[in-house]
C-alpha atoms as a PDB file:
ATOM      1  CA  UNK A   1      37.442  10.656 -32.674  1.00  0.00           C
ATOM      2  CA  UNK A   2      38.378  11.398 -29.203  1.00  0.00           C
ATOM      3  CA  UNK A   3      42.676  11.553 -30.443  1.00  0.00           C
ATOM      4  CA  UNK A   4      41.289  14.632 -33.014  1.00  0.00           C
ATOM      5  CA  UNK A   5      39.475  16.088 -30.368  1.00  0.00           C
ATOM      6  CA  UNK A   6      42.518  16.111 -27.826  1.00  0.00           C
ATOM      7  CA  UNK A   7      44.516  17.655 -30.639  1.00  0.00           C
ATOM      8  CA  UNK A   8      42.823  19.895 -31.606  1.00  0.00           C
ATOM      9  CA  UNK A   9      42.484  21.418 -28.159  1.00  0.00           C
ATOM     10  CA  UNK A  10      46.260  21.080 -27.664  1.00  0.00           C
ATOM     11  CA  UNK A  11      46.766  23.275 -30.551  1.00  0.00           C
ATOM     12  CA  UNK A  12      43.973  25.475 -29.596  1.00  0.00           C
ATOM     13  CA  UNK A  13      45.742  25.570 -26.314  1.00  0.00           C
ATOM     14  CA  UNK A  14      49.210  26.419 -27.806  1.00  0.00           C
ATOM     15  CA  UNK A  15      48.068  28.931 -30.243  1.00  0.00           C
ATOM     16  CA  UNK A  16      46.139  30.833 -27.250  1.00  0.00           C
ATOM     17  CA  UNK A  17      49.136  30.441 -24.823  1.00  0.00           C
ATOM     18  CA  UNK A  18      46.588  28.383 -22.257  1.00  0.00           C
ATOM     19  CA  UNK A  19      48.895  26.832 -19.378  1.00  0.00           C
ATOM     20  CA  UNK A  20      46.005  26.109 -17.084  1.00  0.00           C
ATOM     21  CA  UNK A  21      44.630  22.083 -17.192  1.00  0.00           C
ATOM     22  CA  UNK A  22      41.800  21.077 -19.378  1.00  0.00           C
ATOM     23  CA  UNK A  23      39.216  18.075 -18.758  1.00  0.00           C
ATOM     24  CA  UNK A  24      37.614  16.785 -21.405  1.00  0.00           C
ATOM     25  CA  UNK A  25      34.285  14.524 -20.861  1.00  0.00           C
ATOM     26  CA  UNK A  26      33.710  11.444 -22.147  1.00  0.00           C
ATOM     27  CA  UNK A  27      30.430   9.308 -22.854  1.00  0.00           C
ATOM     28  CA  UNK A  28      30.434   7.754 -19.410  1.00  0.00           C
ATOM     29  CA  UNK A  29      31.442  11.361 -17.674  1.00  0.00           C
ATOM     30  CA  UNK A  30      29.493  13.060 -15.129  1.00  0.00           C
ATOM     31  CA  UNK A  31      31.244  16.168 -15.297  1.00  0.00           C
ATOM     32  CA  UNK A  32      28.660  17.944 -16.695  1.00  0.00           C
ATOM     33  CA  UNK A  33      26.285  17.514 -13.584  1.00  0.00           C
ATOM     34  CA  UNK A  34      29.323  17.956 -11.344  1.00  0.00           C
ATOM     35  CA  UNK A  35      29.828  21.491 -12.690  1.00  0.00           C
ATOM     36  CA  UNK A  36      26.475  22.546 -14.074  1.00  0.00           C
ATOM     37  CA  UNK A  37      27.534  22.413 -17.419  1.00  0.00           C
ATOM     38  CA  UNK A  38      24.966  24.616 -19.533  1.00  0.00           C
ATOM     39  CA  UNK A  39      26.848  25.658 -22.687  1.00  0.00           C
ATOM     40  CA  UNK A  40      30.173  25.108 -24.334  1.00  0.00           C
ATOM     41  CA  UNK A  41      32.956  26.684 -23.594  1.00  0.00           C
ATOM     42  CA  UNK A  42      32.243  26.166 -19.983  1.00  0.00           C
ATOM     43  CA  UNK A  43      35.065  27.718 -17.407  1.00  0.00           C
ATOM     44  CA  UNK A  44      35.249  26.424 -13.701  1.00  0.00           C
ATOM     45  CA  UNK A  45      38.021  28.248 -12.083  1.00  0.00           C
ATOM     46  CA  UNK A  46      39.305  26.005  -9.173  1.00  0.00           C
ATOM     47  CA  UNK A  47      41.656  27.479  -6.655  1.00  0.00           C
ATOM     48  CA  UNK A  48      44.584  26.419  -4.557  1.00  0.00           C
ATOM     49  CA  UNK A  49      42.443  25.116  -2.175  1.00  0.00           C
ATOM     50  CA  UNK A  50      40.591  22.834  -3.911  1.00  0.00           C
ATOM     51  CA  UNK A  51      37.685  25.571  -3.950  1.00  0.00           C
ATOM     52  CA  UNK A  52      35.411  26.345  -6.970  1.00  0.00           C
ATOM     53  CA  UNK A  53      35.663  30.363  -7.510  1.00  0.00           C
ATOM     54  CA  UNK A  54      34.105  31.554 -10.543  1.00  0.00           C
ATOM     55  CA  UNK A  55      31.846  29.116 -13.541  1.00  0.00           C
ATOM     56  CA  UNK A  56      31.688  31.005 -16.557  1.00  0.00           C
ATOM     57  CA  UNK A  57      29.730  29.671 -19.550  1.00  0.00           C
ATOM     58  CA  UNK A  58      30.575  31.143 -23.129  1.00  0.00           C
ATOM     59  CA  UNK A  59      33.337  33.444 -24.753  1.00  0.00           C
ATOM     60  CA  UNK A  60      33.454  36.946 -24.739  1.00  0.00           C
ATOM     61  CA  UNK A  61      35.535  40.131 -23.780  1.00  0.00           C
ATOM     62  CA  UNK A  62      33.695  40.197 -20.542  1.00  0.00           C
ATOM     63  CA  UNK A  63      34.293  36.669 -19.082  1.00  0.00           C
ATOM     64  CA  UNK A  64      37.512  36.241 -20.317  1.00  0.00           C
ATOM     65  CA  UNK A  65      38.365  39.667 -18.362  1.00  0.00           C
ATOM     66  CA  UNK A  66      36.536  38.267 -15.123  1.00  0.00           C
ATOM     67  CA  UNK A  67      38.732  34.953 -15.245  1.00  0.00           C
ATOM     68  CA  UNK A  68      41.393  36.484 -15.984  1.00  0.00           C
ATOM     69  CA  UNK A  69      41.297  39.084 -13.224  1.00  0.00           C
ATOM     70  CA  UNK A  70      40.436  36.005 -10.579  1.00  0.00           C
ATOM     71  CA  UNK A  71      43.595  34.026 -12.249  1.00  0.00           C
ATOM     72  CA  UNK A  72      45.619  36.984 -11.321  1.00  0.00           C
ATOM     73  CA  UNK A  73      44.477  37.772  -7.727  1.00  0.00           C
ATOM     74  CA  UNK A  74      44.833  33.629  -7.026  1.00  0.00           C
ATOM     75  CA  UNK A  75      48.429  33.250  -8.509  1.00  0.00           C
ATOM     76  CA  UNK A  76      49.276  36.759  -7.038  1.00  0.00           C
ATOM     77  CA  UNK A  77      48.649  35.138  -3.611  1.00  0.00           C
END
């Protein structure tokens, strides 16, 4: 159910050393329409401002460097 779910990411989380805040859509959620969901994992990097920067959909060296390099250059600011 929905508790597995939430701990399994937690321990996903902790094992990957993720700080950053996850959402996590229920039945009734619209978040997938909100943010174009196409494909799981889905990555919406929000900054400071409120402002979407970067949607990323799937794993992979090449994402995970682009979001990372955006995390960088926003928290460097």
């Amino acid at each position: 159910g929905a508790a597995d779910e939430q701990k399994m990411l937690e321990k996903f989380a902790e094992k990957h050393e993720l700080k950053h805040r996850f959402a996590v859509q229920g039945k009734e959620s619209t978040l997938d329409d909100y943010y174009a969901v196409s494909g799981i994992p889905h990555v919406v990097v929000i900054d400071q401002e409120g402002k979407i920067r970067m949607m990323k959909v799937g794993s992979g060296e090449e994402n995970a460097k682009a979001i990372d390099g955006l995390l960088k250059e926003l928290l460097d600011k």
